[in-house]
Protein backbone atom coordinates (compact mmCIF):
# COMPACT_ATOMS: atom_id res chain seq x y z
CA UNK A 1 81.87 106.25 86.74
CA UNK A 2 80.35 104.48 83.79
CA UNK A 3 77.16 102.33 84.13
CA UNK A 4 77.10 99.49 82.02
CA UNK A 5 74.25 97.12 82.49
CA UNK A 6 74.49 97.32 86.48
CA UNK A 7 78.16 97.34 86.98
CA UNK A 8 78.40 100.33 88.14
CA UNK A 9 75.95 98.33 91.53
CA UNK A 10 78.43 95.34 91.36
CA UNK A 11 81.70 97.57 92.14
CA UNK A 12 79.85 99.55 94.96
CA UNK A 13 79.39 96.11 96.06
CA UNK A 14 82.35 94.70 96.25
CA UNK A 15 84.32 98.17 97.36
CA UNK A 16 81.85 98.02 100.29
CA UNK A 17 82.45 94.54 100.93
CA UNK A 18 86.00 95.21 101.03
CA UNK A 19 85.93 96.74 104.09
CA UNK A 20 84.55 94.54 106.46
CA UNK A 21 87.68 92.89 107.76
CA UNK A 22 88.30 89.57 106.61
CA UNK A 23 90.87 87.21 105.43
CA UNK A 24 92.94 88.90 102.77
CA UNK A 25 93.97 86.75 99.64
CA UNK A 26 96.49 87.81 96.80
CA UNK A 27 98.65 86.13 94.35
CA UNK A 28 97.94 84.36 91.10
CA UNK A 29 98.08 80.46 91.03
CA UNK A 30 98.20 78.26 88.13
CA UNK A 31 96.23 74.72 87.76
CA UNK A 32 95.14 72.93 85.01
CA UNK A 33 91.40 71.40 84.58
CA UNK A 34 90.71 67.67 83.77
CA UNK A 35 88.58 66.59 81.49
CA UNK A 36 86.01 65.81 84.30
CA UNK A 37 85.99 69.97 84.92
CA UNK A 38 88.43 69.97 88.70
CA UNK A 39 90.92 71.42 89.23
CA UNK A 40 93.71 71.13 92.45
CA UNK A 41 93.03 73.97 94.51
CA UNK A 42 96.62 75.27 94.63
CA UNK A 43 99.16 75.18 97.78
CA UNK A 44 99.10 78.91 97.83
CA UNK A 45 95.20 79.34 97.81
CA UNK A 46 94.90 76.77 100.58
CA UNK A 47 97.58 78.23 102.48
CA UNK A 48 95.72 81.58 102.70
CA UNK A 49 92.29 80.10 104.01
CA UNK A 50 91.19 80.36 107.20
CA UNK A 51 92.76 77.11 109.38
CA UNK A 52 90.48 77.76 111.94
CA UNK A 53 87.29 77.97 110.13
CA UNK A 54 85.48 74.41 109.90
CA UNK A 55 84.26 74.78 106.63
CA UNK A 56 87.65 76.08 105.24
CA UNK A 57 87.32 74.26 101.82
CA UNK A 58 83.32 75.32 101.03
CA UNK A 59 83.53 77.48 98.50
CA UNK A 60 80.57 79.55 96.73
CA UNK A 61 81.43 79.70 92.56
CA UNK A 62 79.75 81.82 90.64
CA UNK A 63 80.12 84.23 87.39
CA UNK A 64 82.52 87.12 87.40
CA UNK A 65 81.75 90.26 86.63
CA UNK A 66 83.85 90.32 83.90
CA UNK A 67 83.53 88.24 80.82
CA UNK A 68 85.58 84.87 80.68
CA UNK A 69 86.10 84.95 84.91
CA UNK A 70 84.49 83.34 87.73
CA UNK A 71 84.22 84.13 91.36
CA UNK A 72 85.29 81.98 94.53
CA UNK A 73 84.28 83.07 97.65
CA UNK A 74 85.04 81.41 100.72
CA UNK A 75 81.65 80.59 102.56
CA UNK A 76 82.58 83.31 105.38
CA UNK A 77 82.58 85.82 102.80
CA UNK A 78 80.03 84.96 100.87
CA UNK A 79 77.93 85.36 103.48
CA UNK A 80 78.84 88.78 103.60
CA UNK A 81 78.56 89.19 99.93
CA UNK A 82 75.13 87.69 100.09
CA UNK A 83 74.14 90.32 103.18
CA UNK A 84 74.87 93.40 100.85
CA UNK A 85 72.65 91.80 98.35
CA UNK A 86 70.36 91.79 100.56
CA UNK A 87 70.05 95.12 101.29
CA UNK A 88 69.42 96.15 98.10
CA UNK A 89 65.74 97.49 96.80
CA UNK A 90 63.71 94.61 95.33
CA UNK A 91 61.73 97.11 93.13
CA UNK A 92 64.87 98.94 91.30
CA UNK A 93 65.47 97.22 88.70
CA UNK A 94 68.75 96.91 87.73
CA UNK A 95 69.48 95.41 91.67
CA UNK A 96 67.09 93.05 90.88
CA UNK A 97 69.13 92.01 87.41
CA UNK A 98 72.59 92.44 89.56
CA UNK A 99 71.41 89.58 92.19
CA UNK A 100 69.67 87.48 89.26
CA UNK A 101 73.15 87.88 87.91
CA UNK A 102 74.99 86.23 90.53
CA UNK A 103 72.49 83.99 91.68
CA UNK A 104 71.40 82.04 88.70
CA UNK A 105 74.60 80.64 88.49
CA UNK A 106 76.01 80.31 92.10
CA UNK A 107 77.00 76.74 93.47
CA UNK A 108 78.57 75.41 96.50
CA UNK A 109 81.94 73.62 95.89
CA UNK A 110 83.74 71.44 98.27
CA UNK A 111 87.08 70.15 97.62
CA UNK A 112 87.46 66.53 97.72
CA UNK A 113 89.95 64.27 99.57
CA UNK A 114 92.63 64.73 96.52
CA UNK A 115 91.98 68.13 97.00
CA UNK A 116 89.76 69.01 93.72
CA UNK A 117 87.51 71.39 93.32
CA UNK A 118 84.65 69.89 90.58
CA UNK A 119 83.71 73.85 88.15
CA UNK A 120 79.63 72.95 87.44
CA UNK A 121 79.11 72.98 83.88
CA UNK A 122 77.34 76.02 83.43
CA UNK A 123 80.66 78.21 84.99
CA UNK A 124 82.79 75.84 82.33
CA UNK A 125 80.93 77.47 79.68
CA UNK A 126 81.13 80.44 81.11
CA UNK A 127 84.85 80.82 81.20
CA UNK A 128 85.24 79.81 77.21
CA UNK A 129 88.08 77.96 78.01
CA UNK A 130 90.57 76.97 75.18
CA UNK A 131 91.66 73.85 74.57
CA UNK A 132 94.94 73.87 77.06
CA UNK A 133 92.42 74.31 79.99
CA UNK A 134 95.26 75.57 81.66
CA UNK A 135 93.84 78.06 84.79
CA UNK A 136 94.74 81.11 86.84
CA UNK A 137 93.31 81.64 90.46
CA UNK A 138 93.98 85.06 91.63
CA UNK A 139 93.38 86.45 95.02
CA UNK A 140 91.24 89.61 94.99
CA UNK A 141 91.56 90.98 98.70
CA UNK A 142 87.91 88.71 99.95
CA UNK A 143 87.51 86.28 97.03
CA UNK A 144 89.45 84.55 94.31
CA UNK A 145 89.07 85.02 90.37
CA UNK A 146 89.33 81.92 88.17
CA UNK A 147 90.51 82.87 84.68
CA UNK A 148 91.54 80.69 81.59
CA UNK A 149 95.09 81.41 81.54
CA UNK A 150 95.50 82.96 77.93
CA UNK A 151 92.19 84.26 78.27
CA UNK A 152 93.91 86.20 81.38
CA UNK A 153 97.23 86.83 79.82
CA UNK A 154 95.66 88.45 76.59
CA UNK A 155 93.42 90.68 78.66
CA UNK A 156 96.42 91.77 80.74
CA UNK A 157 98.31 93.17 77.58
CA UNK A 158 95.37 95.16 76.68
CA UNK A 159 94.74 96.21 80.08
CA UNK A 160 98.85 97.63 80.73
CA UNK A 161 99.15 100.34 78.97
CA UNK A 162 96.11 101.43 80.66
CA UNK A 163 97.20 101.14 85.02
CA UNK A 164 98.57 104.30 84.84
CA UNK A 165 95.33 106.25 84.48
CA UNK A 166 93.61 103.13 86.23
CA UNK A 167 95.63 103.67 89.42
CA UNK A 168 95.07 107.63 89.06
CA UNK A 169 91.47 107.12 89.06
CA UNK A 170 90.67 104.65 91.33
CA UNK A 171 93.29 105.21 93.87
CA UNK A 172 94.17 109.05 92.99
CA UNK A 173 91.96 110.32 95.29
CA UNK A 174 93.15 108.49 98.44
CA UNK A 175 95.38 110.46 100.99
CA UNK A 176 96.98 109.65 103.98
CA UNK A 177 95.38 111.54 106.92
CA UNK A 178 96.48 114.79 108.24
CA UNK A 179 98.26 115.26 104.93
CA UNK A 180 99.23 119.38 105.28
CA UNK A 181 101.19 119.21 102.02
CA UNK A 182 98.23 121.07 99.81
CA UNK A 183 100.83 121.64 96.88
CA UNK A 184 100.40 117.57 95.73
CA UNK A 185 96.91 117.62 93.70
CA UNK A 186 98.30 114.50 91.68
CA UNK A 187 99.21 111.74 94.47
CA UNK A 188 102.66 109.27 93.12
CA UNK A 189 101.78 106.14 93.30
């Protein structure tokens, strides 16, 4: 794996994360922004929260990892987020530039009684939204990604012709236990 300026720390992360069980969130959502920076959480987002967590509609925002994205993180997950942080050295450098990357920019959003969601100024910028402000929220197993929608949809034609060797990599090496077929070095996926 390739280490780019503590990515390499931020996927460990977020693989470890992944396996705590928690609510599981998937699907891409579209919403537009106003010009006051909300945007309606979608139907399909709030379907897929937690009904019988109290604070169902906190949300913790901050920067993706990627360029152009944001994170949303239900507060029950965040939490969880925020404990792996935690255990990471204080004197290693690069952790310490991983959590200043997160934090700096983290805030707590609640959605409102018309069911907004207010994006600080700071994450605006950070999304370099065009003009449209047309968004995408996608679920990402434990969190949501907020993308501008072209933004999204131009990255996603570079990215295709790509998932082939993506999916290899990443989920290549995965087997289903007590496998006794040793012919299969390359799993179909």
């Amino acid at each position: 794996m390739e280490e780019k300026g503590g990515k390499c720390i931020i996927l460990t992360l977020l693989i470890t994360i992944s396996k705590i069980p928690m609510s599981e969130y998937y699907g891409t959502f579209d919403c537009k922004m106003d010009p006051k920076n909300r945007f309606i959480l979608p139907a399909g987002v709030k379907r897929q929260v937690d009904p019988a967590d109290k604070d169902r509609y906190v949300f913790m925002m901050t920067k993706g990892i990627e360029e152009d994205s944001l994170f949303l993180y239900p507060i029950p997950n965040w939490k969880v987020f925020l404990s792996k942080l935690k255990e990471l050295n204080n004197f290693d450098p690069q952790n310490i530039e991983t959590v200043r990357y997160f934090m700096d920019c983290s805030f707590e959003v609640e959605m409102d009684n018309q069911n907004r969601i207010a994006v600080n100024k700071k994450l605006v910028d950070h999304l370099n939204m065009d003009s449209s402000k047309e968004l995408l929220v996608i679920g990402l197993l434990d969190y949501f990604e907020i993308w501008d929608a072209s933004t999204y949809e131009k990255r996603k034609k570079e990215k295709q012709s790509n998932i082939k060797q993506l999916a290899h990599a990443t989920l290549g090496s995965l087997s289903k236990k007590n496998n006794n077929n040793s012919n299969s070095e390359n799993p179909k996926i």
